[in-house]
Protein backbone atom coordinates (compact mmCIF):
# COMPACT_ATOMS: atom_id res chain seq x y z
CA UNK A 1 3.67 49.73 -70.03
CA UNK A 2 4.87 46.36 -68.88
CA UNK A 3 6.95 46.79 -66.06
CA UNK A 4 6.28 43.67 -64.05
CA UNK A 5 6.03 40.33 -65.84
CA UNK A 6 5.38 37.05 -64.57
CA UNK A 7 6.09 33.39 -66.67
CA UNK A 8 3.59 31.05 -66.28
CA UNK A 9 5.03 27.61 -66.98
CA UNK A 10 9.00 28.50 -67.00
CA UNK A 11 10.14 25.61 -69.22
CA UNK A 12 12.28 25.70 -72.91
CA UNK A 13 9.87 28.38 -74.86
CA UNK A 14 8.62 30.52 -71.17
CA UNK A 15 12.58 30.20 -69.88
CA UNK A 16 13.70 31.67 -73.29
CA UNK A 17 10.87 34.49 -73.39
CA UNK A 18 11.56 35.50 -69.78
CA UNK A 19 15.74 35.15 -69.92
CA UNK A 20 15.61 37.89 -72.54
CA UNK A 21 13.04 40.19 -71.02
CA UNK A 22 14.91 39.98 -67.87
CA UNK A 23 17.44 41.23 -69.82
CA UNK A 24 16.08 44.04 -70.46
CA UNK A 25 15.56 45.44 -66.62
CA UNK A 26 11.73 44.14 -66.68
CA UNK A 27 11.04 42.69 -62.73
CA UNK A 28 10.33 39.17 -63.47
CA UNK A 29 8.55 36.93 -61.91
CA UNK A 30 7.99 33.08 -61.98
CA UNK A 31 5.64 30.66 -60.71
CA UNK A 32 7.08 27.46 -60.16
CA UNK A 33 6.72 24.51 -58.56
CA UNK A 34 9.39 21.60 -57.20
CA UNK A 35 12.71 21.35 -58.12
CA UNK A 36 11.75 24.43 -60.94
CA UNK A 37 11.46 26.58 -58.10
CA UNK A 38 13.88 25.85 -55.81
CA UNK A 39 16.69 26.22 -58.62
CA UNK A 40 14.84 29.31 -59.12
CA UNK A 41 14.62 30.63 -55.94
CA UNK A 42 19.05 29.50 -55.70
CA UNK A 43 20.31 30.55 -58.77
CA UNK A 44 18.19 32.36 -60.97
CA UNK A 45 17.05 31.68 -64.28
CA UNK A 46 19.60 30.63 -66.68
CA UNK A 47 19.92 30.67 -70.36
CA UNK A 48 22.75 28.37 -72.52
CA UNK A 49 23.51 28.94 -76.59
CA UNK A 50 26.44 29.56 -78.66
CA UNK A 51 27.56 32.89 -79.62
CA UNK A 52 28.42 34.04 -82.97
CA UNK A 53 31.51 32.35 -82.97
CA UNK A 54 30.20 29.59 -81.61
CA UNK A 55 31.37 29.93 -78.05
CA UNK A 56 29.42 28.42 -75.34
CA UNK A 57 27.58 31.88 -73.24
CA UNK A 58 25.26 31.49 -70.45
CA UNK A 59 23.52 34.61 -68.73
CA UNK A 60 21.53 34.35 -65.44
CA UNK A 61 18.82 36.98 -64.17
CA UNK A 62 17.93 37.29 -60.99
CA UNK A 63 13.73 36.33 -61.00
CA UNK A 64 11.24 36.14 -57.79
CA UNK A 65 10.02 32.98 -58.27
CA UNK A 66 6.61 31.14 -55.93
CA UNK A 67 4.53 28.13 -56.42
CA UNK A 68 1.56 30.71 -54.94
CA UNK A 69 0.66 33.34 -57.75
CA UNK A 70 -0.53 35.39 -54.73
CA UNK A 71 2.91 36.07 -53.40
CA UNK A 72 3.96 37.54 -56.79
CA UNK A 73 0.72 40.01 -57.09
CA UNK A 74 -0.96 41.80 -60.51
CA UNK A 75 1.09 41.77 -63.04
CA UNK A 76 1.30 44.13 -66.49
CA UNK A 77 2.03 41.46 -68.49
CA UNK A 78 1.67 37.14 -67.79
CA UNK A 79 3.35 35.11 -70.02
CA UNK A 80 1.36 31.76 -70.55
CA UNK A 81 3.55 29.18 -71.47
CA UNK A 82 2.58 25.55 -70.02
CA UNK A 83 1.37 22.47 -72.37
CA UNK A 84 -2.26 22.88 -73.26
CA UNK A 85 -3.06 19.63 -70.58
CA UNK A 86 -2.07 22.06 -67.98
CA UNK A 87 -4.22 24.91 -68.58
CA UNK A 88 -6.81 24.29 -66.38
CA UNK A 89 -4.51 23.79 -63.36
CA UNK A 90 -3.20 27.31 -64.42
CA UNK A 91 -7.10 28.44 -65.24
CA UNK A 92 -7.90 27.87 -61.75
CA UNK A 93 -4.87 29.91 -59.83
CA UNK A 94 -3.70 32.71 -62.12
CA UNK A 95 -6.10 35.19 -61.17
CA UNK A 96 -3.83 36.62 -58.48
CA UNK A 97 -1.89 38.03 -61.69
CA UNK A 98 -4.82 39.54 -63.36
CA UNK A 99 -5.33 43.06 -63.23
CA UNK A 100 -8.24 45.03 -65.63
CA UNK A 101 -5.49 45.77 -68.02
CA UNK A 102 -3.35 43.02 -67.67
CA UNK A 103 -2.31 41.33 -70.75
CA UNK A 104 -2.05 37.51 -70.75
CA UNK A 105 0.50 36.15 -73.91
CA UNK A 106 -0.10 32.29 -74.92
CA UNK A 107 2.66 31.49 -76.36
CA UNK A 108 1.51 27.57 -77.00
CA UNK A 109 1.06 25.04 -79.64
CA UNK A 110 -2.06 24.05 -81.00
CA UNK A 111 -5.14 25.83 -81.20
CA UNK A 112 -5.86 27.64 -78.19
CA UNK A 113 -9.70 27.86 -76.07
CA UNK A 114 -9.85 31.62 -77.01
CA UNK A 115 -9.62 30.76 -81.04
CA UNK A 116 -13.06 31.59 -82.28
CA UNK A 117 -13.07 34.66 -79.95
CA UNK A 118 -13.42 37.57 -82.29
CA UNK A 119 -12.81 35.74 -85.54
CA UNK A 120 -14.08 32.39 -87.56
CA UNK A 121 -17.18 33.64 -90.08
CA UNK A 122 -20.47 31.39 -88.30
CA UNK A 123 -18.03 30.03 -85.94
CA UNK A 124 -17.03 33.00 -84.34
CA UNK A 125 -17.52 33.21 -80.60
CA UNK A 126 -17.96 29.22 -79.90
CA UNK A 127 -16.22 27.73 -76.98
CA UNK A 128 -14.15 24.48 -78.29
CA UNK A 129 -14.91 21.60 -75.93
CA UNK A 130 -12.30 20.20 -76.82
CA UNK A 131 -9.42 22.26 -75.44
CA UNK A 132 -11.94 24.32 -73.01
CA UNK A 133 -14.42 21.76 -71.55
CA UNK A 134 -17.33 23.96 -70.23
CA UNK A 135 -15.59 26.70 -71.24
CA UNK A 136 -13.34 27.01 -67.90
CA UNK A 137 -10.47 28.37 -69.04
CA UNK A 138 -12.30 31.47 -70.82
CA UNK A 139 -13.82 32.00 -67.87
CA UNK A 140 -10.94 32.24 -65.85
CA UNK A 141 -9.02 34.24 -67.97
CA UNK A 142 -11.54 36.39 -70.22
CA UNK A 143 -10.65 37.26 -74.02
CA UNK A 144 -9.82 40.96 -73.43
CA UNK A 145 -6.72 39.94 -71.27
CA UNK A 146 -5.36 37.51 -74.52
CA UNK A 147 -2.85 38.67 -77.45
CA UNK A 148 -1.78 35.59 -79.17
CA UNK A 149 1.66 34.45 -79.95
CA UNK A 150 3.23 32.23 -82.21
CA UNK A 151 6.74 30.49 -81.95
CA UNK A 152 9.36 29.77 -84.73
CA UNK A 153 12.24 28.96 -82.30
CA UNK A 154 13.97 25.81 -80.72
CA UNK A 155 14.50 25.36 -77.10
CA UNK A 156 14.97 22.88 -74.42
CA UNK A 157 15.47 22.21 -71.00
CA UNK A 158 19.07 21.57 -69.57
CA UNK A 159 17.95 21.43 -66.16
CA UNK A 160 15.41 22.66 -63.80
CA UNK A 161 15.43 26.31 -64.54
CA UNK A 162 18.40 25.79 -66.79
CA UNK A 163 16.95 26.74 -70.57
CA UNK A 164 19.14 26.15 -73.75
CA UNK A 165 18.35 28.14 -77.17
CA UNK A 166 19.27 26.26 -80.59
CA UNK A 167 18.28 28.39 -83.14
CA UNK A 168 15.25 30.73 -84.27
CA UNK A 169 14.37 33.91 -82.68
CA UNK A 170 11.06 34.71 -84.45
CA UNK A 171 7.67 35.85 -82.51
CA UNK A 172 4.05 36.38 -84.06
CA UNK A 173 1.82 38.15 -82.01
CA UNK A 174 -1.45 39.45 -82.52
CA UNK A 175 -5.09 40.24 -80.85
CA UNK A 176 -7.74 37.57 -80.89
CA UNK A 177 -9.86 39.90 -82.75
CA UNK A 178 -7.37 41.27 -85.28
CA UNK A 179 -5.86 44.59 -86.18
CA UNK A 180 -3.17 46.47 -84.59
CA UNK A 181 -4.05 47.97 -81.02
CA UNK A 182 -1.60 50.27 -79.14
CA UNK A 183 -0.91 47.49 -76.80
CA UNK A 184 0.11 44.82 -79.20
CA UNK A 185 2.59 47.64 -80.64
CA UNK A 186 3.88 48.41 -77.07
CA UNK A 187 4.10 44.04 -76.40
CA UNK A 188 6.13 44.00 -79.60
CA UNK A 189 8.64 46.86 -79.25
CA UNK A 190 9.44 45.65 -75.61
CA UNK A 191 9.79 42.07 -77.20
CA UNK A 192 12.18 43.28 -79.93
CA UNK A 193 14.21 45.25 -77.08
CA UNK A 194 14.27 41.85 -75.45
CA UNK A 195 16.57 40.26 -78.81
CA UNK A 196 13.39 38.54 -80.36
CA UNK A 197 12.12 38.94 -84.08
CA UNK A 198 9.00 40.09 -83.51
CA UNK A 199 6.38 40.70 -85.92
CA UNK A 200 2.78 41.84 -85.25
CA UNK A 201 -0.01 39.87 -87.32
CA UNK A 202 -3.26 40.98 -88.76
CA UNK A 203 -4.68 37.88 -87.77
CA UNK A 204 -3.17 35.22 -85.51
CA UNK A 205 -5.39 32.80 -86.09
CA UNK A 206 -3.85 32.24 -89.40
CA UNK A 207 -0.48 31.97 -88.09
CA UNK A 208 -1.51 29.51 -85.15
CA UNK A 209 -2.84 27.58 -88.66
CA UNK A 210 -0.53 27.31 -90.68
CA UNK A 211 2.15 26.13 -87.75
CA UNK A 212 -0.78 23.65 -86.75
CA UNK A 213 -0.78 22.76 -90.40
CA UNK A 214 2.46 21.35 -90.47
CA UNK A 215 2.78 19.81 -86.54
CA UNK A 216 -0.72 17.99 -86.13
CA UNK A 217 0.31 15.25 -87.69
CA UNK A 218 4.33 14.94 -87.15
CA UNK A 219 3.44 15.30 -83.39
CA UNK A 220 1.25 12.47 -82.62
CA UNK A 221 2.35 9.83 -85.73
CA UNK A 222 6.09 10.38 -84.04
CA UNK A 223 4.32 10.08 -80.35
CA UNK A 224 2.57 6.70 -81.46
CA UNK A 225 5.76 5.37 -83.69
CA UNK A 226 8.46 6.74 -81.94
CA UNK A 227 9.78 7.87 -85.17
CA UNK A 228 11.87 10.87 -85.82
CA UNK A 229 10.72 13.55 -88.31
CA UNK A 230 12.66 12.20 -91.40
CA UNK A 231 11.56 8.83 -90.94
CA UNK A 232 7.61 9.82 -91.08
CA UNK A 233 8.82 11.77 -94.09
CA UNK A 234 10.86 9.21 -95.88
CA UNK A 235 7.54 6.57 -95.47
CA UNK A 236 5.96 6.74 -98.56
CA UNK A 237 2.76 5.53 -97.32
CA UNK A 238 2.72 7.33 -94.51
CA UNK A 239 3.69 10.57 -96.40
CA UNK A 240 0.49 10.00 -98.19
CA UNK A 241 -1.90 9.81 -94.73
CA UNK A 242 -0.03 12.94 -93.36
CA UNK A 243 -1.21 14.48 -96.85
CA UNK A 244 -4.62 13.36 -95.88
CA UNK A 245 -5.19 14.66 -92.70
CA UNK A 246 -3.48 18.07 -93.98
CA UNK A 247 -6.34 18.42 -96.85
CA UNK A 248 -8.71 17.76 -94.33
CA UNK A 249 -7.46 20.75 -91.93
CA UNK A 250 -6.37 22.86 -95.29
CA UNK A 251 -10.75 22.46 -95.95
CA UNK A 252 -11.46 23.30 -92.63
CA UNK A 253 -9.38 26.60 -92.32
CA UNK A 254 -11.40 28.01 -95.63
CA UNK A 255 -14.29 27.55 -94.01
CA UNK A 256 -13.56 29.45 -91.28
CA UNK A 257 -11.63 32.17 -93.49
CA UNK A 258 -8.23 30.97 -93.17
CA UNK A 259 -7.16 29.98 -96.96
CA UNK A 260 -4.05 28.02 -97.45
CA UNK A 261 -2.86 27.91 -100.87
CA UNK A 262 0.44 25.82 -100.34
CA UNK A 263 -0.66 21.75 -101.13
CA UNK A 264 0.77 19.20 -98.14
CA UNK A 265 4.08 18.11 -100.54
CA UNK A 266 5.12 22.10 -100.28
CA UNK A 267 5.22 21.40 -96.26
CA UNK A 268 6.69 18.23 -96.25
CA UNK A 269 9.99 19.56 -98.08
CA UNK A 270 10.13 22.49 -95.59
CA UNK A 271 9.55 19.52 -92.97
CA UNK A 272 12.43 16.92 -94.47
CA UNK A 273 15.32 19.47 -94.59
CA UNK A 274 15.30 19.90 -90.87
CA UNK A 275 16.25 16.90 -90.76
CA UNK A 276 16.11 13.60 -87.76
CA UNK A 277 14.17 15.71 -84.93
CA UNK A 278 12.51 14.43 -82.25
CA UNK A 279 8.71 15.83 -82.26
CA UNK A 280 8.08 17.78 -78.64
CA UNK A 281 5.21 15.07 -78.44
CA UNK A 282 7.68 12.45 -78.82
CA UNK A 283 10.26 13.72 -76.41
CA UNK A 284 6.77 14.10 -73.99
CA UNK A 285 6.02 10.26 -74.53
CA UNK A 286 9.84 9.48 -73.69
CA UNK A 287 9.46 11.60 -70.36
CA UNK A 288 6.07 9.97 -69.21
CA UNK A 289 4.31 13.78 -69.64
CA UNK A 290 0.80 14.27 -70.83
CA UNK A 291 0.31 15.00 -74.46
CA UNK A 292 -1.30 17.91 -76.28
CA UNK A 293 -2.92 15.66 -78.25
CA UNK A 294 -6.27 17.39 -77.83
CA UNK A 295 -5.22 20.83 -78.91
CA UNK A 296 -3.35 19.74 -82.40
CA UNK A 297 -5.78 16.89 -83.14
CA UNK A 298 -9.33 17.06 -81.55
CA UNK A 299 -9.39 20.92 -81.80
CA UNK A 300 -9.52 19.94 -85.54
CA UNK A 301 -11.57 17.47 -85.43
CA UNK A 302 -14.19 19.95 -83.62
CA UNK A 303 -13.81 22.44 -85.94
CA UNK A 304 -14.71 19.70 -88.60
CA UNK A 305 -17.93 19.31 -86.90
CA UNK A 306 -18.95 23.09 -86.48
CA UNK A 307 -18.38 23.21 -90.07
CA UNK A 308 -19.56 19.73 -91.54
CA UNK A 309 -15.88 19.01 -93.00
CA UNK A 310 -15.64 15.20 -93.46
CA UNK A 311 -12.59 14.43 -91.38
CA UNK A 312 -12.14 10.48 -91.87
CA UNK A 313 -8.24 10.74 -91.64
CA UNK A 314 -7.99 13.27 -89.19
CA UNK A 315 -10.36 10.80 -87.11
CA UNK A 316 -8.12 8.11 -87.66
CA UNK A 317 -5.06 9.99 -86.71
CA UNK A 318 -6.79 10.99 -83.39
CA UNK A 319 -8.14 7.79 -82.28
CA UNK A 320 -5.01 5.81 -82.80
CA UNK A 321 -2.76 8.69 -81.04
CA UNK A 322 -5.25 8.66 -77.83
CA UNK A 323 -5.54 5.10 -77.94
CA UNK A 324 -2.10 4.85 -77.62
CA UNK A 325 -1.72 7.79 -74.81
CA UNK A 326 -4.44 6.25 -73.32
CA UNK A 327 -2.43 3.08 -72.31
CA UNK A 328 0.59 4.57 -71.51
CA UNK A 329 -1.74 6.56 -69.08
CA UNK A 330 -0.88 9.91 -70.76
CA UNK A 331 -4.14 10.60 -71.73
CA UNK A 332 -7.37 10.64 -69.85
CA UNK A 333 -9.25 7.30 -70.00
């Protein structure tokens, strides 16, 4: 069913999906652009971790790799895996890729344009502004191409197409509008083939809210602070505003059906035993890239709006993390 596959956006997380697919005899393809490409194009895509006995191993698949999605044709299945700034640079070329029954997998942080599609009580079906202005993306790429995908894994970039795996294999996918179609099944046997944990959710929006739950805050506080995970943690005070914001979004997910039962303190001792990471928005900040501050941050604020949730704190956290990416000029202005 998914025979030729494409990455859109072959960084850490789309380098690690498409390394182990590749794997598994699918024809991969990559659209790429600058030095990306041309290490591409040279020497394949290659993938660094340790082994079970902690040996150094790095594989390399051959891929077919163009800046033009044309070149590469319709695929069965396009992996979407670009920071949520880029989407409407990816919006306005992937169609190339997109056949009736192609299947387009965001794998992404934040809350995607296609959320309310299918699912969100007297939400459901609204076009968030704030990650979709105009709704361009969703028309680009309509809802019945989407299946949803969650991340639990670590990855970064060595070099241009160079991808290193840390740790975490896991995958949630699911359809926009819930249940368990044959496709999803098919997208998750193939992924489990491919060395990934894979499980299928009943709802995806739930698990894109509950990660959010956690990472809206850490992301931008580090981005602004240039503090490390722990540090945010071990700062009593601003413990307390992360707690803040995280009632705020905890309200705003019941009203939309997703109910989160764990309080902010049960996250934050997840959050302190991994320990002095870097936040991807940080490491973004540090590299001069835009930030996703929109889809962790004003997504929720939106949704706040649609549903008259108070969001003082959430406010607060937004306006001081774009005021910030604003002069730094990683932020529209």
């Amino acid at each position: 069913m998914f025979k030729k596959i494409a990455i859109y956006g072959a960084g850490a997380i789309g380098g690690w999906l498409g390394a182990g697919l590749a794997a598994q005899g699918a024809e991969l393809s990559v659209v790429a652009r600058g030095a990306t490409l041309e290490a591409l194009s040279q020497y394949g895509l290659r993938l660094r971790g340790q082994g079970a006995d902690g040996v150094e191993l790095e594989t390399t698949c051959a891929v077919r790799a163009s800046e033009d999605p044309s070149a590469l044709g319709v695929q069965d299945l396009v992996i979407v895996s670009v920071k949520a700034p880029g989407m409407a640079d990816v919006a306005s070329r992937i169609a190339p890729l997109l056949g009736p029954e192609t299947v387009v997998l965001t794998a992404m942080n934040g809350v995607p344009w296609w959320f309310l599609q299918g699912f969100g009580g007297e939400a459901q079906g609204q076009t968030l502004q704030s990650v979709d202005p105009g709704a361009v993306i969703e028309r680009a790429i309509a809802p019945s191409h989407v299946v949803g995908c969650v991340v639990h894994a670590s990855c970064s970039v060595d070099a241009p197409g160079v991808i290193r795996h840390h740790f975490g294999k896991g995958l949630i996918i699911g359809e926009p509008a819930g249940g368990e179609s044959p496709r999803v099944r098919a997208l998750a046997e193939l992924l489990k083939q491919g060395g990934f944990d894979c499980t299928v959710s009943p709802q995806i929006q739930r698990d894109i809210w509950f990660k959010l739950w956690g990472n809206m805050t850490i992301n931008p506080i580090s981005a602004f602070t240039g503090a490390t995970a722990d540090r945010i943690m071990d700062d009593e005070l601003v413990r307390s505003f992360v707690s803040a914001v995280m009632l705020e979004a905890r309200e705003i997910g019941g009203k939309i059906g997703i109910h989160i039962t764990q309080e902010p303190e049960d996250r934050h001792v997840v959050t302190r035993k991994l320990g002095a990471f870097t936040p991807s928005m940080l490491q973004d900040v540090r590299a001069g890239k835009a930030v996703e501050i929109d889809a962790l941050v004003s997504a929720v604020r939106e949704l706040g709006q649609i549903t008259k949730v108070p969001t003082p704190f959430t406010d607060a956290l937004l306006g001081l993390a774009r005021l910030h990416a604003r002069v730094h000029g990683l932020y529209p202005g």
